[in-house]
Protein backbone atom coordinates (compact mmCIF):
# COMPACT_ATOMS: atom_id res chain seq x y z
CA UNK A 1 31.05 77.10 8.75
CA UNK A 2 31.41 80.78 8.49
CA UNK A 3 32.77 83.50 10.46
CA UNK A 4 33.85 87.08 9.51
CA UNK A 5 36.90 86.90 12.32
CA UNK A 6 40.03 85.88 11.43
CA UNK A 7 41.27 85.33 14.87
CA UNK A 8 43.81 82.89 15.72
CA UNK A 9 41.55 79.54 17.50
CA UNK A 10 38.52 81.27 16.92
CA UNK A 11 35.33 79.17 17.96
CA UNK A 12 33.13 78.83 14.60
CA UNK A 13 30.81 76.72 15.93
CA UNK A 14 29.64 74.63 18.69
CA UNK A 15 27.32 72.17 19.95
CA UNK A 16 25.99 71.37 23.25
CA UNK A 17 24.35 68.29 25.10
CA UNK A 18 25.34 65.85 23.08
CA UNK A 19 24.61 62.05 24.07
CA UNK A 20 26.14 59.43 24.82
CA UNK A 21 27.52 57.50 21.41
CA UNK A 22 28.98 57.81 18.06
CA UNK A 23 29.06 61.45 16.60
CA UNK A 24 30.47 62.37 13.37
CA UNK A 25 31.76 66.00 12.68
CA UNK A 26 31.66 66.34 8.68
CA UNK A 27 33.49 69.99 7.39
CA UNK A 28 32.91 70.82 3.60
CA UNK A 29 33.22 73.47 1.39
CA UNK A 30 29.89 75.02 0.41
CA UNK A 31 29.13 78.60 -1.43
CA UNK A 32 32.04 80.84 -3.10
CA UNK A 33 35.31 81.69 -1.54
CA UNK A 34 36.64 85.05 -0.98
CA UNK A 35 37.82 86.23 -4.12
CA UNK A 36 40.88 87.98 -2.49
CA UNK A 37 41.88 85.16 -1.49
CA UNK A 38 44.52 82.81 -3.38
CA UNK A 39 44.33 79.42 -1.12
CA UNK A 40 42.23 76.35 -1.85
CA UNK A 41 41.79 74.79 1.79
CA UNK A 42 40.32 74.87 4.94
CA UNK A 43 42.11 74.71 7.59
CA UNK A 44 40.93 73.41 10.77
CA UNK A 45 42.64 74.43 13.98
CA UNK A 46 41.17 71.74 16.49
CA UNK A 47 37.71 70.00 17.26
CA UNK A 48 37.39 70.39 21.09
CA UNK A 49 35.31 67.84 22.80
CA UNK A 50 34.41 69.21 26.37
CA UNK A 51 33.64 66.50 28.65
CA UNK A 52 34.67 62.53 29.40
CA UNK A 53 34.48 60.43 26.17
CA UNK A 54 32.17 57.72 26.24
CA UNK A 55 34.38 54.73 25.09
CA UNK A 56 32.62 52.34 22.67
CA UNK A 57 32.43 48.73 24.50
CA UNK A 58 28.96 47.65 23.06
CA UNK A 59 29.82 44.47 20.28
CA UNK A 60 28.03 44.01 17.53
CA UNK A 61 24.54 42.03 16.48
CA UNK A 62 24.64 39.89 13.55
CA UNK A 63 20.84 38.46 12.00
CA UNK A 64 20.56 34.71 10.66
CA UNK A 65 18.37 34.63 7.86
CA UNK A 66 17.66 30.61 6.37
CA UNK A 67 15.38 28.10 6.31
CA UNK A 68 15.27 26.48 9.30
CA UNK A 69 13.10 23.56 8.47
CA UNK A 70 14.14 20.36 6.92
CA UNK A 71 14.91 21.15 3.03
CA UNK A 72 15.51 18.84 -0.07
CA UNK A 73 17.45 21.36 -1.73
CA UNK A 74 20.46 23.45 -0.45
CA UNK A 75 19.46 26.52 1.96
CA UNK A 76 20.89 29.92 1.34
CA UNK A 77 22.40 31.48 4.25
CA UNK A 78 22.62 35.36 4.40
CA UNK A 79 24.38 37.60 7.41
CA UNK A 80 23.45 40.85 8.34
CA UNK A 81 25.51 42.87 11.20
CA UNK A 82 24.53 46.05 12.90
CA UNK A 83 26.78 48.09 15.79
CA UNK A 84 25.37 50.91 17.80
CA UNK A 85 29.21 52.31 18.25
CA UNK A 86 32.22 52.88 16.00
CA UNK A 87 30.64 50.11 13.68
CA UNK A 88 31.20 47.16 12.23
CA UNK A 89 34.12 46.27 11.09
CA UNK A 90 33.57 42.67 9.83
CA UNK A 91 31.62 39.45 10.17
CA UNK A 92 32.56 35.75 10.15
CA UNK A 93 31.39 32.59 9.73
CA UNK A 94 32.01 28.78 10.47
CA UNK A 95 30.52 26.11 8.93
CA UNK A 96 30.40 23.00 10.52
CA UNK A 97 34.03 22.63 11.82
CA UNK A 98 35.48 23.75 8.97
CA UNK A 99 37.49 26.82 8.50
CA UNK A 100 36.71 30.37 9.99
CA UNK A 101 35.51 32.28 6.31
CA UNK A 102 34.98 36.50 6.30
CA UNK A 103 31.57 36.60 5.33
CA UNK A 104 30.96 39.08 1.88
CA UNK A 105 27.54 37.30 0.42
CA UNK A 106 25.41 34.86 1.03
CA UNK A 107 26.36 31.44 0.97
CA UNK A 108 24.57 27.64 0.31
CA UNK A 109 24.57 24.95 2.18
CA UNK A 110 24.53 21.17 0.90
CA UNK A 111 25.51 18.90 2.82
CA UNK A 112 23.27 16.27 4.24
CA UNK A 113 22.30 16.33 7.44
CA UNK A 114 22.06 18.77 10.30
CA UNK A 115 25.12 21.68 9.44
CA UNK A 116 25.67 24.19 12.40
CA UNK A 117 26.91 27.48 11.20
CA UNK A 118 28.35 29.70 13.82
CA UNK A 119 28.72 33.05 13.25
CA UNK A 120 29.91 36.35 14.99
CA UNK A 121 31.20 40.39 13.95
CA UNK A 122 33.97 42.33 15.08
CA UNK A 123 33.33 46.40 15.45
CA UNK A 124 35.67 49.19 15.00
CA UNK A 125 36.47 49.18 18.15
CA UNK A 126 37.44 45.40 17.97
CA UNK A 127 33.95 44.73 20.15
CA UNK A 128 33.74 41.06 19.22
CA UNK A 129 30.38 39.60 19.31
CA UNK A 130 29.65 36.19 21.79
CA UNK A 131 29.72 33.28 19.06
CA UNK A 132 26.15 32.67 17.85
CA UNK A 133 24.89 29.13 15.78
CA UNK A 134 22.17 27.71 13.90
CA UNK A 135 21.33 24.97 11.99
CA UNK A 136 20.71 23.87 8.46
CA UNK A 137 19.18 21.01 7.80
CA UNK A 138 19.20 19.29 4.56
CA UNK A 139 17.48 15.61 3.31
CA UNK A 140 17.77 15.46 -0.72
CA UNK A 141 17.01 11.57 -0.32
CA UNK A 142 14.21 9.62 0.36
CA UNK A 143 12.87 7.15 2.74
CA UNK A 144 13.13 3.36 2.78
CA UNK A 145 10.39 1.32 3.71
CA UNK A 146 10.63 -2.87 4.48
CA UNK A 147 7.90 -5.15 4.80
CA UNK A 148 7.54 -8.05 6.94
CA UNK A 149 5.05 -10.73 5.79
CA UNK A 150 4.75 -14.22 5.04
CA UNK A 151 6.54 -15.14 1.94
CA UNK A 152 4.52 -18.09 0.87
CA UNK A 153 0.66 -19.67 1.11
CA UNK A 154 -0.85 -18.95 4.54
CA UNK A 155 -4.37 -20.24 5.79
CA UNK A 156 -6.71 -18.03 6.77
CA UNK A 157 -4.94 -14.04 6.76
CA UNK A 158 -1.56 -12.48 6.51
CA UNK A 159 -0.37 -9.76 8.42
CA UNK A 160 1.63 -6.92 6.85
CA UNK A 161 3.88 -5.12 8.96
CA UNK A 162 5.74 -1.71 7.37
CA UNK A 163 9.27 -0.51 8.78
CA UNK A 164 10.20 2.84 7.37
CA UNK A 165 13.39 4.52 8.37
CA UNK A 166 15.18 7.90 7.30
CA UNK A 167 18.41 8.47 7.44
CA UNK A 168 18.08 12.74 8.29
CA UNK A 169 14.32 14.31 8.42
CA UNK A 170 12.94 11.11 9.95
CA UNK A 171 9.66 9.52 8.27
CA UNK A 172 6.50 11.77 7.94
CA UNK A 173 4.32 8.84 6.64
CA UNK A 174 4.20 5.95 5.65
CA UNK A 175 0.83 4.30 2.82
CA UNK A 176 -0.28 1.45 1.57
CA UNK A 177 -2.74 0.02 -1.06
CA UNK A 178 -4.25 -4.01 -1.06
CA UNK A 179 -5.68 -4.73 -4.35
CA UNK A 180 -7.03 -1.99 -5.72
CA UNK A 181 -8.15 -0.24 -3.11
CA UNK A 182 -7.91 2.90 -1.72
CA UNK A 183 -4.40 4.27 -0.70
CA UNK A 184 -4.43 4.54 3.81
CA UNK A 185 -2.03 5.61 5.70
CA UNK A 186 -0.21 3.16 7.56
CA UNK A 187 -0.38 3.17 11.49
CA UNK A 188 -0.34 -0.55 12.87
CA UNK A 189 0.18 -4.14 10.70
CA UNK A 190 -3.11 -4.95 8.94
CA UNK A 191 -4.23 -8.06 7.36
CA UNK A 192 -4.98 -9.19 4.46
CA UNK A 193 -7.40 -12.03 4.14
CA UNK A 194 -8.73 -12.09 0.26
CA UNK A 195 -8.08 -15.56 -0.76
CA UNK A 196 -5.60 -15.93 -3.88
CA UNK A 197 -2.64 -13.81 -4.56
CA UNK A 198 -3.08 -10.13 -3.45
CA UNK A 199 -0.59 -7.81 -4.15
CA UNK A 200 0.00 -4.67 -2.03
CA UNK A 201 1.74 -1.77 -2.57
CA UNK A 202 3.68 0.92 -0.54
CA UNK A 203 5.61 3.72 0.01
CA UNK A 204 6.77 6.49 2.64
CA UNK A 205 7.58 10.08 2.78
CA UNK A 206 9.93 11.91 5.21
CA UNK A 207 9.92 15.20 6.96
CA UNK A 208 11.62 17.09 3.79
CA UNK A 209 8.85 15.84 1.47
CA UNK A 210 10.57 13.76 -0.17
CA UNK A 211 8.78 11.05 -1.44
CA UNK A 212 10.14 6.77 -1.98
CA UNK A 213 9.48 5.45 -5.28
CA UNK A 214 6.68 2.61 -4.71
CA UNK A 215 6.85 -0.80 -3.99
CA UNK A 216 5.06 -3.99 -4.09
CA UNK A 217 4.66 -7.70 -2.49
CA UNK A 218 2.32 -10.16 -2.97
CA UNK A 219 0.41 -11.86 -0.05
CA UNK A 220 -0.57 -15.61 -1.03
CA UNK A 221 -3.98 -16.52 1.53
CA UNK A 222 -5.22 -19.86 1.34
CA UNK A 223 -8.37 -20.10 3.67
CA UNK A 224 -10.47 -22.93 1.71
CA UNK A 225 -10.08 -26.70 2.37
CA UNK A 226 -9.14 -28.89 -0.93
CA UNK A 227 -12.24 -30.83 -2.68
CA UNK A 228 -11.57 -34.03 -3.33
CA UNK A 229 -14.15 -37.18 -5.81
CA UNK A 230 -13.89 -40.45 -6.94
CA UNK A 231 -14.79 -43.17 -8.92
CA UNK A 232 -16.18 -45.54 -6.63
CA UNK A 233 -18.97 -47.80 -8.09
CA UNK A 234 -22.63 -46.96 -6.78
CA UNK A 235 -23.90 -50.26 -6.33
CA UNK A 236 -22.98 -53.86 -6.80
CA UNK A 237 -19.49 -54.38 -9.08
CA UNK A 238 -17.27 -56.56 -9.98
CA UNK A 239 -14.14 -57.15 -7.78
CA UNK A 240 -11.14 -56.51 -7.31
CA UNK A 241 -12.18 -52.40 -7.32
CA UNK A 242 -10.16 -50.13 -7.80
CA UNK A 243 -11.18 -46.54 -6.10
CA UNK A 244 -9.72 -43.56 -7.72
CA UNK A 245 -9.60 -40.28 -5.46
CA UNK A 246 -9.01 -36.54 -7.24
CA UNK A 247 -8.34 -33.79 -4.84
CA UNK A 248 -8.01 -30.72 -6.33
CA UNK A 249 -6.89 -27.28 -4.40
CA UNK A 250 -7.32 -23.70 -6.08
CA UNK A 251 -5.01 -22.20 -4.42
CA UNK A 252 -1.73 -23.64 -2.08
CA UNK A 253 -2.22 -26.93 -3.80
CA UNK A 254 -2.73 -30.69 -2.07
CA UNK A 255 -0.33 -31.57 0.28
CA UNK A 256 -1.57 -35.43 1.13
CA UNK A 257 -4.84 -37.20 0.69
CA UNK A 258 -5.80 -39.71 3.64
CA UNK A 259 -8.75 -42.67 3.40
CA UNK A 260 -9.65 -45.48 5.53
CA UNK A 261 -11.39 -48.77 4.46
CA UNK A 262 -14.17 -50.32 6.20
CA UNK A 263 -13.07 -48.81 9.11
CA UNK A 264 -9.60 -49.35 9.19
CA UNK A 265 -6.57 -47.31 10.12
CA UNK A 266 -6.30 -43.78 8.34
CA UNK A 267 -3.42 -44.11 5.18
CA UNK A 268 -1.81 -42.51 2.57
CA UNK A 269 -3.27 -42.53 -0.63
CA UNK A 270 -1.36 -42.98 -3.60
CA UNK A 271 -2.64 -44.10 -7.27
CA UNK A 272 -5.92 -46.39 -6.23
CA UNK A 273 -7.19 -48.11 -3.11
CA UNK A 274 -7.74 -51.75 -4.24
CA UNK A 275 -10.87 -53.17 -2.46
CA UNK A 276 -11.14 -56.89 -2.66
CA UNK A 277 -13.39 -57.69 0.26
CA UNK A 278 -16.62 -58.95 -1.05
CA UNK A 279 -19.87 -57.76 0.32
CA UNK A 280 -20.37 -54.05 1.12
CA UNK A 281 -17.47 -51.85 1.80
CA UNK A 282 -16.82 -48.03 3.03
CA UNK A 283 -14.37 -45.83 1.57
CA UNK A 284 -13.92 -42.64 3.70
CA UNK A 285 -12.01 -39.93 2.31
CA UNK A 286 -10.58 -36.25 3.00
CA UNK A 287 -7.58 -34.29 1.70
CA UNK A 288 -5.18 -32.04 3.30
CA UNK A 289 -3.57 -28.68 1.26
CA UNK A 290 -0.40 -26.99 2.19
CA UNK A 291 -1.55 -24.32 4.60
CA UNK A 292 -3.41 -27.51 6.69
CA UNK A 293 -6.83 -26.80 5.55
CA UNK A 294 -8.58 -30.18 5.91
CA UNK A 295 -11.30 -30.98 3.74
CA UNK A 296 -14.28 -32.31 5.59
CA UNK A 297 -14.52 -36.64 5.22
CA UNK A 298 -16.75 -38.37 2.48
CA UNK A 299 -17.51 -41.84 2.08
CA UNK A 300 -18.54 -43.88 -0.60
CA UNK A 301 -20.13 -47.09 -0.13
CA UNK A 302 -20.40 -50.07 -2.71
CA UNK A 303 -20.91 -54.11 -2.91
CA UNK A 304 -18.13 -56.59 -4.41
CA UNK A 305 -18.93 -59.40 -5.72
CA UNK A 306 -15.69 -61.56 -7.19
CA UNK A 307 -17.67 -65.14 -6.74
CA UNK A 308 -19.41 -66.71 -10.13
CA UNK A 309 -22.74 -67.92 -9.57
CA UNK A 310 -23.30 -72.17 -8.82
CA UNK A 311 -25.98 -73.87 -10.92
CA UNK A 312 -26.97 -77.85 -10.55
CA UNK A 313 -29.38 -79.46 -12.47
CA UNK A 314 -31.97 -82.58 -11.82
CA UNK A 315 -31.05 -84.80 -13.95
CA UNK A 316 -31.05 -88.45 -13.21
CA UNK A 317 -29.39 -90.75 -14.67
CA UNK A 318 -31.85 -91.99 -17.30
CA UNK A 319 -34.81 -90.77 -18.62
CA UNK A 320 -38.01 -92.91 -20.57
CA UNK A 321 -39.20 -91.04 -23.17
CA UNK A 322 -39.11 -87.39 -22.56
CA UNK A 323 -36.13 -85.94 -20.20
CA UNK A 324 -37.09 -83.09 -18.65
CA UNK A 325 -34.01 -81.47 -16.85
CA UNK A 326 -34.16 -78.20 -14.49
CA UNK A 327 -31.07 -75.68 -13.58
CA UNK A 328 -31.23 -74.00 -10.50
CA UNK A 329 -29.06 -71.23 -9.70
CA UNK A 330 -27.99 -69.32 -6.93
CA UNK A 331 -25.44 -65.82 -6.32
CA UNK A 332 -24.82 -64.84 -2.63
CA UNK A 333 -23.38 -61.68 -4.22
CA UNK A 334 -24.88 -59.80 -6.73
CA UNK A 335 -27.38 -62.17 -7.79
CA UNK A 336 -27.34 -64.18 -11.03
CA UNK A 337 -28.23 -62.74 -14.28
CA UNK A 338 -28.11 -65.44 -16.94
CA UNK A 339 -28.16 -68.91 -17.60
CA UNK A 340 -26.88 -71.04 -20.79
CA UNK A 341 -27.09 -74.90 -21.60
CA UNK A 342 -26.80 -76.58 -24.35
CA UNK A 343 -27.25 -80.52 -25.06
CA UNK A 344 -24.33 -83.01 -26.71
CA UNK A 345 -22.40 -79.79 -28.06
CA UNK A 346 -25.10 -77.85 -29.71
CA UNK A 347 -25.67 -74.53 -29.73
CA UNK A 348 -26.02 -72.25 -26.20
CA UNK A 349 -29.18 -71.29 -25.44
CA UNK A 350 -30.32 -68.91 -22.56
CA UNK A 351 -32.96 -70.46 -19.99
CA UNK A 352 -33.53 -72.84 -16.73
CA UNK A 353 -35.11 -75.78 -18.12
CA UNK A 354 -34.41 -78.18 -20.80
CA UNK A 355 -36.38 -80.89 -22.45
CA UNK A 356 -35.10 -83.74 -25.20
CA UNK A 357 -37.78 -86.76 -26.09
CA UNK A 358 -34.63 -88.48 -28.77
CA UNK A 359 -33.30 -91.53 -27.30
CA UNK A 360 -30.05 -91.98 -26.23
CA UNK A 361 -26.81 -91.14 -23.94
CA UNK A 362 -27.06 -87.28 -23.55
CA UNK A 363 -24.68 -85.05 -22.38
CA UNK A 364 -25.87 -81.68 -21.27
CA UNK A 365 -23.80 -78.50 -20.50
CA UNK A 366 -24.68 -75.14 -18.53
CA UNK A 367 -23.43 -72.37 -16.42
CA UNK A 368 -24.54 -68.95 -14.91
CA UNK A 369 -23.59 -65.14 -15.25
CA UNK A 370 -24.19 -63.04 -12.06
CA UNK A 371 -25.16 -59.62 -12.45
CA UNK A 372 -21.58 -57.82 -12.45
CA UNK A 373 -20.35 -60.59 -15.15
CA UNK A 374 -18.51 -63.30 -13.07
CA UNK A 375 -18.85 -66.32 -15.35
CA UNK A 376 -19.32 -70.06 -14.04
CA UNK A 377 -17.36 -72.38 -14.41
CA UNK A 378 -19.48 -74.90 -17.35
CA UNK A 379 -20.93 -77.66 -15.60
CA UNK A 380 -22.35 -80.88 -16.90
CA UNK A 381 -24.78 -84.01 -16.60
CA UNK A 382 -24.80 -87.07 -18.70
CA UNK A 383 -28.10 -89.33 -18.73
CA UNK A 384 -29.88 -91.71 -20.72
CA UNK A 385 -33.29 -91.69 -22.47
CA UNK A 386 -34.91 -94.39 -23.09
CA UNK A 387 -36.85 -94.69 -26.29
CA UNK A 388 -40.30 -97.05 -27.22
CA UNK A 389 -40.77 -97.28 -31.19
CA UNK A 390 -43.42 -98.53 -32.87
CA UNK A 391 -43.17 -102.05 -34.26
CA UNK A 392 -43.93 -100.56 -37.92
CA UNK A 393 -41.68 -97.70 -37.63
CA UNK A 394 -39.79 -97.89 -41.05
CA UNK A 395 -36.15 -97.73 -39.86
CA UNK A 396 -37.29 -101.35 -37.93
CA UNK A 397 -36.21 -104.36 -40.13
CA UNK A 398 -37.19 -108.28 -39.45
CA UNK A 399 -35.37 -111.73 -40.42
CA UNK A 400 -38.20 -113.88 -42.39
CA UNK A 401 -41.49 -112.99 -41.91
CA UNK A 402 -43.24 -109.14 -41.19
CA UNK A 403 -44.48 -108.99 -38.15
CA UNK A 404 -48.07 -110.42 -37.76
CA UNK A 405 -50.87 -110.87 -35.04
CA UNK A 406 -52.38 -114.73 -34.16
CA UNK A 407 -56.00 -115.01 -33.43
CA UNK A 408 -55.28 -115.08 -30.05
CA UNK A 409 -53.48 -111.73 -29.77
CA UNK A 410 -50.39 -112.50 -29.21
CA UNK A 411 -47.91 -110.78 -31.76
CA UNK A 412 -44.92 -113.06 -33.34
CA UNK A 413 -43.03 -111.97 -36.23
CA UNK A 414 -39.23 -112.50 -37.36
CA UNK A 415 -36.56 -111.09 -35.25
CA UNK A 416 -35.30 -107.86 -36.02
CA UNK A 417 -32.48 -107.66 -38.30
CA UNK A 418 -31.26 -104.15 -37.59
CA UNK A 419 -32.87 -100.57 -36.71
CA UNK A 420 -31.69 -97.80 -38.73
CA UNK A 421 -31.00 -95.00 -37.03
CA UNK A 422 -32.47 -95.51 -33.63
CA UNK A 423 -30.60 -95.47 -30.59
């Protein structure tokens, strides 16, 4: 400001109308003092303000700048305070309920969880600001997911039911994979019904994007019935039989194997059913795996036959000159197959019917084979056959005289002395 007068309290300048609010008078120096003059300052006399003073009673507005959404990583949290009066004089800060801190620079925020930061500024005119808070939220870990599901061989399907749970941001989602299928998001328990050993894998994210590490379980579904064979003969065969069952499972394995016999009560197998019932018998059969998947019944049906045949002959007791002897056989079983003889211990020979013309006591053996190999007992007739020789047969030899004929016809002769050889 300038002015020529020198007068004591002169007015060098003034405004008018001002507004209500913070004004700021600034006085400098500008251009060249006089150059009479030896002093360095200004003085001022007095700044008159004409009028009632508005006093400053508005408090001050701080901002909140941070992230408010769920964050895996520490948020930044920056202050800024304004003041329409005297201005501000400082801002401060609480975190959590921790210590009040002057705030000078942005600060970070780590701790997990939900942090509320309250925060408020003081102005010149010691105007403090109403309390203000917000919150920081911050989830650096990561979801955990469980699964519920049967831990060994089930028949038919397994259901899979996923738990996940976070400890801050809460779960945004949870997938899954069977097999090698496609990943799907999990929203209800789904089954799994692919027979064999499927394994499934899964995992969840939560609401800070942070993502679980996957994991797997395997689902075990048994939903076929066991198979189950045996030995049993396929027609006639020779007893005591012994039946041999093999069930076989692919997947939860045989848990019992049941049969009955001929109609009888349902048991327990074990190494063999033993059959010694001759005629025809029923074996009926069925396994049973570990899930309870029972096998639809077979049956096998056979014939035993643990009796030899019976053979008789028709001999007589003597025979003249030729001795012909039948055998006659019979099997009420499989039926006879074979039949031997052979006469005063000579050698065996196969056939029904025997014939001898040498004279003599004869003994004659023979038995039968039915047709699953159940040998007779040997049998036996004895019999004699009567031989006629002629009177010149050479092994003949008289006392006195050969033999001669009379005129008349009638034969006379020596007696015999011996017979060589003949019975």
């Amino acid at each position: 400001l300038y002015a020529p007068s020198n007068l004591y309290k002169a007015v060098v300048y003034r405004a008018r109308g001002l507004s209500a609010g913070l004004h700021t008078v600034v006085i400098e120096r500008t251009g060249s003092k006089n150059a009479s003059a030896s002093a360095a300052n200004v003085d001022i006399d007095a700044i008159d303000v004409v009028g009632v003073p508005v006093p400053d009673t508005y408090a001050p507005v701080t901002t909140y700048t941070a992230d408010a959404a769920w964050s895996a990583v520490p948020v930044t949290v920056t202050l800024a305070a304004s003041d329409q009066g005297l201005g501000v004089k400082a801002t401060y800060y609480r975190v959590g309920g921790g210590a009040q801190t002057t705030y000078t620079a942005p600060f970070a925020i780590s701790a997990q969880g939900t942090t509320t930061v309250a925060y408020w500024s003081v102005d010149k005119a010691n105007n403090v600001e109403a309390s203000r808070t917000a919150a920081v939220r911050i989830d650096s870990g990561v979801p955990t997911t469980t699964a519920e599901f049967p831990g060994g061989w089930v028949a038919g399907s397994a259901t899979v039911t996923l738990t996940a749970s976070d400890a801050y941001s809460g779960v945004a989602n949870t997938w899954y994979r069977i097999g090698a299928g496609p990943e799907t998001t999990y929203t209800a328990p789904f089954a799994v019904s692919a027979e064999g050993t499927t394994t499934v894998t899964y995992r969840s994210a939560d609401v800070a994007g942070r993502v679980e590490g996957t994991r797997t379980l395997d689902v075990h579904v048994d939903a076929s019935a066991p198979v189950t064979g045996d030995d049993a003969p396929t027609g006639w065969a020779k007893g005591p039989v012994a039946v041999h069952l093999t069930p076989t499972d692919a997947y939860s394995g045989v848990a019992a194997t049941y049969f009955t016999l001929n109609g009888g009560a349902p048991a327990v197998y074990g190494t063999s059913i033993d059959v010694t019932a001759e005629g025809t018998d029923t074996v009926v059969y069925w396994a049973v795996d570990n899930v309870g998947n029972t096998e639809a019944t077979h049956s096998a049906t056979f014939r035993v036959d643990s009796t030899p045949p019976t053979t008789t002959s028709n001999a007589v007791a003597s025979y003249s000159g030729t001795a012909t002897i039948t055998l006659s056989r019979t099997d009420a079983g499989s039926g006879a197959a074979h039949t031997y003889y052979r006469l005063d211990g000579g050698s065996w020979t196969e056939g029904t019917t025997m014939t001898t013309t040498a004279g003599g006591t004869h003994t004659l053996q023979f038995y039968s084979v039915d047709a699953v190999g159940n040998v007779e007992t040997t049998r036996s007739a004895t019999f004699d056959l009567l031989a006629r020789y002629d009177h010149t047969h050479p092994a003949v030899v008289y006392e006195g005289s050969s033999w001669a004929t009379s005129s008349s016809g009638f034969h006379y002769g020596g007696s015999i002395r011996y017979a060589n050889g003949l019975p």
